[in-house]
PDB file of N, CA and C in Angstrom:
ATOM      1  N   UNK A   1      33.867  19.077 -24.231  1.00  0.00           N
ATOM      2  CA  UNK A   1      32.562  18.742 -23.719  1.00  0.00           C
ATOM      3  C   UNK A   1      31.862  20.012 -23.239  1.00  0.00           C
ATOM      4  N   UNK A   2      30.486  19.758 -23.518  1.00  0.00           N
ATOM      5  CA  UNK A   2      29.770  21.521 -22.885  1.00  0.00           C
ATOM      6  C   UNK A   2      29.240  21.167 -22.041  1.00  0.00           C
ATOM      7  N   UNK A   3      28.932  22.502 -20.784  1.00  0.00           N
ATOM      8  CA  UNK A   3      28.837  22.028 -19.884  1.00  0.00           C
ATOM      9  C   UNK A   3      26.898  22.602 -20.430  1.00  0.00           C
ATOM     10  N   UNK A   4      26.160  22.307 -19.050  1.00  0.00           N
ATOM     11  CA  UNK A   4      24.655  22.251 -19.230  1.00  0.00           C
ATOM     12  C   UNK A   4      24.681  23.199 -18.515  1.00  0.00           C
ATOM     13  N   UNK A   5      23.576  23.805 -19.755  1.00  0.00           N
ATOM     14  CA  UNK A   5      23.021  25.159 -19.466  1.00  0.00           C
ATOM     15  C   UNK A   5      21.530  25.699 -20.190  1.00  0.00           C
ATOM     16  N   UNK A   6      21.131  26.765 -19.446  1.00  0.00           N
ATOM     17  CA  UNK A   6      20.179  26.940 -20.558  1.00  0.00           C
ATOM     18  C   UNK A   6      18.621  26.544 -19.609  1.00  0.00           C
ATOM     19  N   UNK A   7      17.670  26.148 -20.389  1.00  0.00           N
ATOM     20  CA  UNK A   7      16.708  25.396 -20.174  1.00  0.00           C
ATOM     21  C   UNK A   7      16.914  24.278 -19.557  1.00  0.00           C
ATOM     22  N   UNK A   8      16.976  23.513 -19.668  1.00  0.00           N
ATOM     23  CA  UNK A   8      17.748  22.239 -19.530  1.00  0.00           C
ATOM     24  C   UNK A   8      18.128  21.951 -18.023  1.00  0.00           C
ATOM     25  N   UNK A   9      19.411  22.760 -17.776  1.00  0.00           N
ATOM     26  CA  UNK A   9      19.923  23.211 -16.687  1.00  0.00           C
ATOM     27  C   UNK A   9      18.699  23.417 -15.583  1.00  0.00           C
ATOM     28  N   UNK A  10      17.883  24.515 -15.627  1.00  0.00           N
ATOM     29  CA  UNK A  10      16.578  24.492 -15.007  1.00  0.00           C
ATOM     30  C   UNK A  10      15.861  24.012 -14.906  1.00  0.00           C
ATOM     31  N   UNK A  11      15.320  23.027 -15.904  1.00  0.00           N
ATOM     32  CA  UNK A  11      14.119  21.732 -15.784  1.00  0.00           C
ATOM     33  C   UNK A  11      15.060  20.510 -14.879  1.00  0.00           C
ATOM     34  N   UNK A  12      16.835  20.610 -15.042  1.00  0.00           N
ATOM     35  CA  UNK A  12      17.038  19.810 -14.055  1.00  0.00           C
ATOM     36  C   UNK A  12      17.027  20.084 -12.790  1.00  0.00           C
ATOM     37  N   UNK A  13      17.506  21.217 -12.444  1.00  0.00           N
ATOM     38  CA  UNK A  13      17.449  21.612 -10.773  1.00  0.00           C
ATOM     39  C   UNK A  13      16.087  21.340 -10.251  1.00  0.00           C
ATOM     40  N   UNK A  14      14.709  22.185 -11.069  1.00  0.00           N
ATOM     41  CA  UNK A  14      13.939  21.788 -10.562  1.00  0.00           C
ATOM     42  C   UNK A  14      13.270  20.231 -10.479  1.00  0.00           C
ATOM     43  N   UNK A  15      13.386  19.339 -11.454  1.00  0.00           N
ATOM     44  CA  UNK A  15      13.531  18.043 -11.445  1.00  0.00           C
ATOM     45  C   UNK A  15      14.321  17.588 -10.414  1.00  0.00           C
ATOM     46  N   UNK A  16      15.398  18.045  -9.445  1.00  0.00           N
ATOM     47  CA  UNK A  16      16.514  17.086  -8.439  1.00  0.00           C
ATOM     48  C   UNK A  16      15.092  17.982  -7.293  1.00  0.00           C
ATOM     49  N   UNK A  17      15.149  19.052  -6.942  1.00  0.00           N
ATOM     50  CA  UNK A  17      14.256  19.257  -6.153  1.00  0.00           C
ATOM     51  C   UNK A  17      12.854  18.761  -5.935  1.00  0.00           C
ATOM     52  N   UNK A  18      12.083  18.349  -7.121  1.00  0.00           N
ATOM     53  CA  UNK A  18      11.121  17.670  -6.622  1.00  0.00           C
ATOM     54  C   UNK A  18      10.887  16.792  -6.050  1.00  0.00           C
ATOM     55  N   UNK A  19      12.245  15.908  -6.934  1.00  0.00           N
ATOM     56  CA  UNK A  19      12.653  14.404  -6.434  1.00  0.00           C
ATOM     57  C   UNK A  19      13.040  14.374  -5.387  1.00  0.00           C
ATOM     58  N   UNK A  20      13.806  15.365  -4.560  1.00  0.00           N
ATOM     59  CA  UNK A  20      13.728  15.654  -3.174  1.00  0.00           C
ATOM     60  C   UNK A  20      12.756  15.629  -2.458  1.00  0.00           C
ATOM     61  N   UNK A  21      12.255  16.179  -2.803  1.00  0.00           N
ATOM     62  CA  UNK A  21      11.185  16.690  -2.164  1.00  0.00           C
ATOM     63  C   UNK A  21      10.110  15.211  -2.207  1.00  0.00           C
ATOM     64  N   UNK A  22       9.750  14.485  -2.883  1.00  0.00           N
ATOM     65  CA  UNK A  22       8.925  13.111  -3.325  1.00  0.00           C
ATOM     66  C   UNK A  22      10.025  12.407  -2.656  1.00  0.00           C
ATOM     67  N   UNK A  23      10.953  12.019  -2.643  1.00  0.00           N
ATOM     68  CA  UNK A  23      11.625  11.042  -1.367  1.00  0.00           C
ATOM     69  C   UNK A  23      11.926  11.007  -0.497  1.00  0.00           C
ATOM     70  N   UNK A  24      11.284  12.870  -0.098  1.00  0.00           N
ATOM     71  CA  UNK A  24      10.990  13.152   1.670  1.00  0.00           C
ATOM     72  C   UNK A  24      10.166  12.588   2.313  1.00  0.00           C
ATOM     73  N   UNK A  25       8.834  12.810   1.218  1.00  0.00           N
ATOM     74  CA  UNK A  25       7.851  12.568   1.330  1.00  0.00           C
ATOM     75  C   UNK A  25       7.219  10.617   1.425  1.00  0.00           C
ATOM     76  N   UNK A  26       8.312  10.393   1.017  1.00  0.00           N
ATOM     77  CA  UNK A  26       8.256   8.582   0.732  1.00  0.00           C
ATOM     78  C   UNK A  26       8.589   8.368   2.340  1.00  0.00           C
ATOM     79  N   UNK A  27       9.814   8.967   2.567  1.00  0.00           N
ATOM     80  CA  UNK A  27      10.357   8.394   3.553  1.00  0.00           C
ATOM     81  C   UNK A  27       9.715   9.123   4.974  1.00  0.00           C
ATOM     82  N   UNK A  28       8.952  10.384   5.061  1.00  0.00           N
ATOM     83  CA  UNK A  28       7.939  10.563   6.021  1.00  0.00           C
ATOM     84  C   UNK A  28       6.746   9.566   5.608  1.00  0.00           C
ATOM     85  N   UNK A  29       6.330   9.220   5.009  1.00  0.00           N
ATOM     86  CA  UNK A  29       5.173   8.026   4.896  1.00  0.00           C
ATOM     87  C   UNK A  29       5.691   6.604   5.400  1.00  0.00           C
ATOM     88  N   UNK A  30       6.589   6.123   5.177  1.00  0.00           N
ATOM     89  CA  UNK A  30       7.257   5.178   5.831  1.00  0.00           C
ATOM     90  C   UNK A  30       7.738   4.959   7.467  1.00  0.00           C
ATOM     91  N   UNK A  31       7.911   5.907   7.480  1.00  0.00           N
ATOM     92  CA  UNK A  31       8.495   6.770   9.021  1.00  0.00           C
ATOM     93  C   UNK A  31       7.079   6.518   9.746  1.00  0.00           C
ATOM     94  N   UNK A  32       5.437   6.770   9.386  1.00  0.00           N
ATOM     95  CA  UNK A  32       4.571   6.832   9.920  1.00  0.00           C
ATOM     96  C   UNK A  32       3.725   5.430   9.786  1.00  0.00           C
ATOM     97  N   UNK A  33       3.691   4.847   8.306  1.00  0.00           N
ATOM     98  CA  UNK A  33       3.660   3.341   8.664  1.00  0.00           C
ATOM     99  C   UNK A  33       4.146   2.313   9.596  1.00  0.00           C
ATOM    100  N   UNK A  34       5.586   2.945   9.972  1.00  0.00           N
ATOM    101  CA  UNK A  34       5.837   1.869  10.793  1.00  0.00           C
ATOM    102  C   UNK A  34       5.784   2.167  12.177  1.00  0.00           C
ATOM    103  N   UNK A  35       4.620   3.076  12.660  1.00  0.00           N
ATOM    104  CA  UNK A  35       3.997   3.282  14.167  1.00  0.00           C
ATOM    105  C   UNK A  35       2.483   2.260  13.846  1.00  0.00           C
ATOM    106  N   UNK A  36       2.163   2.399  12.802  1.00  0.00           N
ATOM    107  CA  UNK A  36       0.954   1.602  12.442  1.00  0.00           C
ATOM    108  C   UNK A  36       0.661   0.246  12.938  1.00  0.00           C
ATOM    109  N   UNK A  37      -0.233  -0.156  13.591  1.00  0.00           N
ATOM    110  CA  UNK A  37      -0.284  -2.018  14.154  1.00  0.00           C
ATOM    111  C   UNK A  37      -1.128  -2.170  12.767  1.00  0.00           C
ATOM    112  N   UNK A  38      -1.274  -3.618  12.499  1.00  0.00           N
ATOM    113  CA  UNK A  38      -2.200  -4.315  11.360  1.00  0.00           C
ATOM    114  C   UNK A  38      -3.406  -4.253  12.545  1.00  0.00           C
ATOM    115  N   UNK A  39      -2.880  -5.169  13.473  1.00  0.00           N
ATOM    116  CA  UNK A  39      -4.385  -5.158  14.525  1.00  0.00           C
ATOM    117  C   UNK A  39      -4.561  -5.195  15.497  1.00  0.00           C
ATOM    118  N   UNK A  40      -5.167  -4.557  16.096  1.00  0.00           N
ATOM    119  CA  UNK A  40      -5.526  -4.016  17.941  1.00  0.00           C
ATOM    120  C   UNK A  40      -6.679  -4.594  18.513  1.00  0.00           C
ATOM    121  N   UNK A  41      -6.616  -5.625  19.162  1.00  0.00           N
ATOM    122  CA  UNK A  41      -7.227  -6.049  19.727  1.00  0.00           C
ATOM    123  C   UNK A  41      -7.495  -4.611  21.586  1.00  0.00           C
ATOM    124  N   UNK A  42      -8.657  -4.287  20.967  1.00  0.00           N
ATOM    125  CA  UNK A  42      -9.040  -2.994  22.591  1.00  0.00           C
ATOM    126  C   UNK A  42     -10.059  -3.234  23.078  1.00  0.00           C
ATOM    127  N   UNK A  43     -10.248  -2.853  24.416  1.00  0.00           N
ATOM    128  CA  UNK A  43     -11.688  -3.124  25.188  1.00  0.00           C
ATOM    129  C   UNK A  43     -11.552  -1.650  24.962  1.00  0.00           C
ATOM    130  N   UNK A  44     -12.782  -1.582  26.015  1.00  0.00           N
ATOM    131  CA  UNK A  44     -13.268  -0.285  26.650  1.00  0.00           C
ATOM    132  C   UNK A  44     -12.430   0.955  26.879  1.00  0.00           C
ATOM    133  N   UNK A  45     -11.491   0.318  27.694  1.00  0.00           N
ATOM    134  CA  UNK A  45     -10.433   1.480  28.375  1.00  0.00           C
ATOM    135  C   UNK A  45      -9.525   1.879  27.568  1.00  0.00           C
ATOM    136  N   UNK A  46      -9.420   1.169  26.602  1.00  0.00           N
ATOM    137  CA  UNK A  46      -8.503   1.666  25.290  1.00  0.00           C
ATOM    138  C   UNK A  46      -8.733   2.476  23.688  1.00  0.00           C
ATOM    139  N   UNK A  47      -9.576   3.357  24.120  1.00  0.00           N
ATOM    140  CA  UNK A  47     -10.545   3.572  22.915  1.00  0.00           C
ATOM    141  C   UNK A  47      -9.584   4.918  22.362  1.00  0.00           C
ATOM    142  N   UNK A  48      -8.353   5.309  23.883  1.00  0.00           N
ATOM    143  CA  UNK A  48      -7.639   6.595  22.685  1.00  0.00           C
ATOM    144  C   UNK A  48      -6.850   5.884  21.914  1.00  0.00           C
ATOM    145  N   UNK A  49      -6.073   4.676  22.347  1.00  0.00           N
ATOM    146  CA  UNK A  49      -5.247   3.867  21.192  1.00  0.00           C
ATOM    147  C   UNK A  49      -5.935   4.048  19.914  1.00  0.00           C
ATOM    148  N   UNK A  50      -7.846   3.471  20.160  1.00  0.00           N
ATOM    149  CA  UNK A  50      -8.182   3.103  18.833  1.00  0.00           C
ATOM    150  C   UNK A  50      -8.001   4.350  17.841  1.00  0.00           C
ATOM    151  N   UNK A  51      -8.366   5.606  18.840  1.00  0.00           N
ATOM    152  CA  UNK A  51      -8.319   7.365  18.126  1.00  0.00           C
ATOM    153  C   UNK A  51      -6.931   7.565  17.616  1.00  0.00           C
ATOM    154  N   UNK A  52      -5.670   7.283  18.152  1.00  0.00           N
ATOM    155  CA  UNK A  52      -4.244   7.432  17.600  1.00  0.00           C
ATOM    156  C   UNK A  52      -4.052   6.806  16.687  1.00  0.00           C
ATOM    157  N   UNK A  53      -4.249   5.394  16.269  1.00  0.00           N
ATOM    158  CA  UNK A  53      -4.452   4.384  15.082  1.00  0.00           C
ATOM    159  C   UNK A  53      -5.208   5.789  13.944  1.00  0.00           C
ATOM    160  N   UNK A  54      -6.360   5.576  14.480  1.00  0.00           N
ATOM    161  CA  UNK A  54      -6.782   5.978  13.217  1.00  0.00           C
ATOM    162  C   UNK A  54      -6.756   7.165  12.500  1.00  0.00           C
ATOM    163  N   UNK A  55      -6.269   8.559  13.610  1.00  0.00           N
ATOM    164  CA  UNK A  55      -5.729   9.896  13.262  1.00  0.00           C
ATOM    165  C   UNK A  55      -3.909   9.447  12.265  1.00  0.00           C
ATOM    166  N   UNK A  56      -3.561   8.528  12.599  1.00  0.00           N
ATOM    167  CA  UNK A  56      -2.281   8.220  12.354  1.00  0.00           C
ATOM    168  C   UNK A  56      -2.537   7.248  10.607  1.00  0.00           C
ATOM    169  N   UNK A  57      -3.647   7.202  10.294  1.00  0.00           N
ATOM    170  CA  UNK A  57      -4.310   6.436   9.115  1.00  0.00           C
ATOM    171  C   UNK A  57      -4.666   7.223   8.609  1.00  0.00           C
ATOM    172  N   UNK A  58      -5.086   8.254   9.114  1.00  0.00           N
ATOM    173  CA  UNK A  58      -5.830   9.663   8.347  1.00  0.00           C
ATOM    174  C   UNK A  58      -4.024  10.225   7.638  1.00  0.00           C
ATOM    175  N   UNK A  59      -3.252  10.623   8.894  1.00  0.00           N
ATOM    176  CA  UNK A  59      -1.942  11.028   8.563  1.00  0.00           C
ATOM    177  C   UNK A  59      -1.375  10.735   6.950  1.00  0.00           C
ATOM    178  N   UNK A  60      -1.475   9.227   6.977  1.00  0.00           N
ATOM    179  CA  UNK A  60      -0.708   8.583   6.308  1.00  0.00           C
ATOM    180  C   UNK A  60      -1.805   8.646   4.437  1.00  0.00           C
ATOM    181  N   UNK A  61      -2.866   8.597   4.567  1.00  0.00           N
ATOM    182  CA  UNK A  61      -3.971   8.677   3.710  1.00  0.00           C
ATOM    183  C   UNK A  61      -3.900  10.130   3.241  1.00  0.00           C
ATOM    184  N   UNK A  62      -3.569  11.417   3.916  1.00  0.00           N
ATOM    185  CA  UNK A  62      -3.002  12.865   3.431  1.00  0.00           C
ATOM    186  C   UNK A  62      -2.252  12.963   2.772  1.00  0.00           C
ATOM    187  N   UNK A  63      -1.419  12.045   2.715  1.00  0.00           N
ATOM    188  CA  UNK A  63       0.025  11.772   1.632  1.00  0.00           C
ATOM    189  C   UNK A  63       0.094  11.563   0.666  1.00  0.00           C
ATOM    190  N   UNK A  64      -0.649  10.708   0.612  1.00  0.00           N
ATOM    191  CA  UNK A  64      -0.999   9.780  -0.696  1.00  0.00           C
ATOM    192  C   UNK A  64      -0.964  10.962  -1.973  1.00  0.00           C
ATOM    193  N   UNK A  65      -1.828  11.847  -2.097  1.00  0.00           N
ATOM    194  CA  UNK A  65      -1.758  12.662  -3.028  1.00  0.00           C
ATOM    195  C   UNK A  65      -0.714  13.899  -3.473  1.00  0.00           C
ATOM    196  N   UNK A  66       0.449  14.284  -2.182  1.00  0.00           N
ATOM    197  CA  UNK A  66       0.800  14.890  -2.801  1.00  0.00           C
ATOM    198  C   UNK A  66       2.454  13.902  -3.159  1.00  0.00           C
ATOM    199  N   UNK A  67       2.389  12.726  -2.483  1.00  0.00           N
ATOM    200  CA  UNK A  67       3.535  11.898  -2.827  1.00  0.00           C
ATOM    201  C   UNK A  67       3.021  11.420  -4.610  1.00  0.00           C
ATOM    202  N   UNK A  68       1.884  11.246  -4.858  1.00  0.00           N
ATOM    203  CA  UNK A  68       1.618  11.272  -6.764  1.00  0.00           C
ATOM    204  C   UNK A  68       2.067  12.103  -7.179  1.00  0.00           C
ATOM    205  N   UNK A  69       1.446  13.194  -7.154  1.00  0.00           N
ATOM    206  CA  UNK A  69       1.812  14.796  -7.898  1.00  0.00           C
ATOM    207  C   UNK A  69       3.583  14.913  -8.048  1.00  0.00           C
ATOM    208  N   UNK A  70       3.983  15.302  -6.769  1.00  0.00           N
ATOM    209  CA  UNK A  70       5.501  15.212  -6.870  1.00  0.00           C
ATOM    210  C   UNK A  70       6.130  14.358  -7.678  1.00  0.00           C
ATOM    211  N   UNK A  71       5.926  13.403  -7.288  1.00  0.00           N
ATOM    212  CA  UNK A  71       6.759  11.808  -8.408  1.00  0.00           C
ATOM    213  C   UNK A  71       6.063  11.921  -9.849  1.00  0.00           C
ATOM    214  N   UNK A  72       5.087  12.440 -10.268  1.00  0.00           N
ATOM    215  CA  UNK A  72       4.716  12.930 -11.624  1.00  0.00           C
ATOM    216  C   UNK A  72       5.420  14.018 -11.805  1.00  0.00           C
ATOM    217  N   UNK A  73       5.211  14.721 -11.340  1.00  0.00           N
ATOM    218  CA  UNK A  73       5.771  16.304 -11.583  1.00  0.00           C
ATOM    219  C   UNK A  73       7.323  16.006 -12.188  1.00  0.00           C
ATOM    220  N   UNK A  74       8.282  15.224 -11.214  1.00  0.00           N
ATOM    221  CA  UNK A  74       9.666  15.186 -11.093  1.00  0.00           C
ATOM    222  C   UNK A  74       9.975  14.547 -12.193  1.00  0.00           C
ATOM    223  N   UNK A  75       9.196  13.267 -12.634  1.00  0.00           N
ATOM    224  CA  UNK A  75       9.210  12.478 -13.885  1.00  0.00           C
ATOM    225  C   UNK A  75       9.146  13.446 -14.690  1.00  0.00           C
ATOM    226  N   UNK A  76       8.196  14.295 -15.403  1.00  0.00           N
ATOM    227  CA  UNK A  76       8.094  15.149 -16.363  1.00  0.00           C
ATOM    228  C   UNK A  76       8.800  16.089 -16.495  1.00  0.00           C
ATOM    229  N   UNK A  77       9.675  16.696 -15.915  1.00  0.00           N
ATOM    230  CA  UNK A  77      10.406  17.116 -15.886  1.00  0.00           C
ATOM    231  C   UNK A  77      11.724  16.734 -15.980  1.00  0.00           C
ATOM    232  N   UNK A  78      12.577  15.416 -15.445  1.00  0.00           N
ATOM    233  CA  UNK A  78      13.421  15.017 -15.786  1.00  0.00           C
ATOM    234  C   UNK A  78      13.598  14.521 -17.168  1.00  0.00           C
ATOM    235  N   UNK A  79      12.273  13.879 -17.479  1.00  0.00           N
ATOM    236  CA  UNK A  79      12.268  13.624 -19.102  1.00  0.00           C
ATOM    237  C   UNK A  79      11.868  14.471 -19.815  1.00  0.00           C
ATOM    238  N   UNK A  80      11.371  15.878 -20.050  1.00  0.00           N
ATOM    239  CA  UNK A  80      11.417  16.960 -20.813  1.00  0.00           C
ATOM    240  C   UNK A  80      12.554  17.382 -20.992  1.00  0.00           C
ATOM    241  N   UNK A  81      13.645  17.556 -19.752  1.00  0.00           N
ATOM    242  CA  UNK A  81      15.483  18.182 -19.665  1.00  0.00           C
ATOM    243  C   UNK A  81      15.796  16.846 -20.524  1.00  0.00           C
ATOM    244  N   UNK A  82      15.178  15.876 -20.361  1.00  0.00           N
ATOM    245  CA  UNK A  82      16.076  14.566 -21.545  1.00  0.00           C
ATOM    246  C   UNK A  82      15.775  14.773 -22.625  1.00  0.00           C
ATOM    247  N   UNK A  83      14.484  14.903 -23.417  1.00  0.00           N
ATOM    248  CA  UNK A  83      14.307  15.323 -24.375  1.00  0.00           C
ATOM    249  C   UNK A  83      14.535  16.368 -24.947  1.00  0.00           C
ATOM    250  N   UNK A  84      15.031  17.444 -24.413  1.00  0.00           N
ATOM    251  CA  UNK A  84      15.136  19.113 -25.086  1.00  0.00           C
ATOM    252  C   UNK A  84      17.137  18.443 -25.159  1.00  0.00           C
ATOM    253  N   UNK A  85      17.433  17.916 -24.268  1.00  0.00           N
ATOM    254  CA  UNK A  85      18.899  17.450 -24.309  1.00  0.00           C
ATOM    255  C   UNK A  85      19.140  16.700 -25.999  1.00  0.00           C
ATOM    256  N   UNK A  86      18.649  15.344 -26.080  1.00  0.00           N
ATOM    257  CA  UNK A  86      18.606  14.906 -27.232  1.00  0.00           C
ATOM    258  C   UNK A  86      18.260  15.683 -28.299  1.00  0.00           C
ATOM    259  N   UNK A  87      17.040  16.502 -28.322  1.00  0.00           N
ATOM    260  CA  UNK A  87      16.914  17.274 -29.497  1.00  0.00           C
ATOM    261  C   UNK A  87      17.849  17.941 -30.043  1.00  0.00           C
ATOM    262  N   UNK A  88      18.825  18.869 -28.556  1.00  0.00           N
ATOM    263  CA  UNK A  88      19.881  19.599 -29.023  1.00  0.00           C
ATOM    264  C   UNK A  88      20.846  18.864 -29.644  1.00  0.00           C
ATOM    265  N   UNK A  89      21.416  17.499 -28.973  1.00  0.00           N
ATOM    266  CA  UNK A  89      22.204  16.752 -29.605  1.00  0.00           C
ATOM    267  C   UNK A  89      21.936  16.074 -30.759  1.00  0.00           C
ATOM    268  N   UNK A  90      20.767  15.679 -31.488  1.00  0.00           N
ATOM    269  CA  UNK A  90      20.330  15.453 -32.922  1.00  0.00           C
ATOM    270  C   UNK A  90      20.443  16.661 -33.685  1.00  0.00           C
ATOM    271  N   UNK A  91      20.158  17.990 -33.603  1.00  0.00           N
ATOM    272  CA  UNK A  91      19.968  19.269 -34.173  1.00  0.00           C
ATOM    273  C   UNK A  91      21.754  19.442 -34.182  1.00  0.00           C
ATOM    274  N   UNK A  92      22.473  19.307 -33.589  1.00  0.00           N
ATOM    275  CA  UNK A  92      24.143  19.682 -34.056  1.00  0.00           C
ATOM    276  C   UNK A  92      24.401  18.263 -35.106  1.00  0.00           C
ATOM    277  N   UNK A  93      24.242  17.781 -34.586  1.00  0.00           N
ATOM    278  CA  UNK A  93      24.786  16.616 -35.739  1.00  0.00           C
ATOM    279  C   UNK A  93      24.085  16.248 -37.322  1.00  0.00           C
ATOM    280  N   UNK A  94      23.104  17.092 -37.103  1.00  0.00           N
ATOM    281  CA  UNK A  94      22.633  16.939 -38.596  1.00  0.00           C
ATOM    282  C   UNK A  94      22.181  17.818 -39.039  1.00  0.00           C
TER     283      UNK A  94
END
């Protein structure tokens, strides 16, 4: 059996690192959803609650884009190391 190397080898490391990196990022977004209320009932005297809610909505709304990118990024890359893999393994056998 051979071991992996090459190209391959590198589109995977960096593929396990992104994916790291995108299920940090899942699980800091989660981590901050669940300080989140659905709904706050506030008078008057409570108007920094309403400011922490919604700096903490802003928080969570910052994410959003680079938790896409990453989880694209990591996809394309894990399936490029799959595909350059298969190619090599169709190209010996025939």
């Amino acid at each position: 059996m051979e071991s992996i190397q090459g190209p391959i080898l590198y589109l995977l490391i960096a593929g396990g690192a992104l994916t790291a990196a995108f299920l940090g990022l899942l699980i800091w977004r989660s981590l901050l959803e669940s300080h989140e209320d659905d709904q706050i009932f506030l008078g008057t005297a409570e108007k920094h609650l309403a400011q922490e809610q919604q700096l903490l909505v802003a928080r969570i709304n910052t994410l959003s884009r680079p938790i896409t990118m990453t989880g694209i990024l990591a996809g394309i890359l894990l399936l490029s190391a799959a595909a350059i893999w298969v190619y090599h393994g169709l190209k010996q056998n025939f």
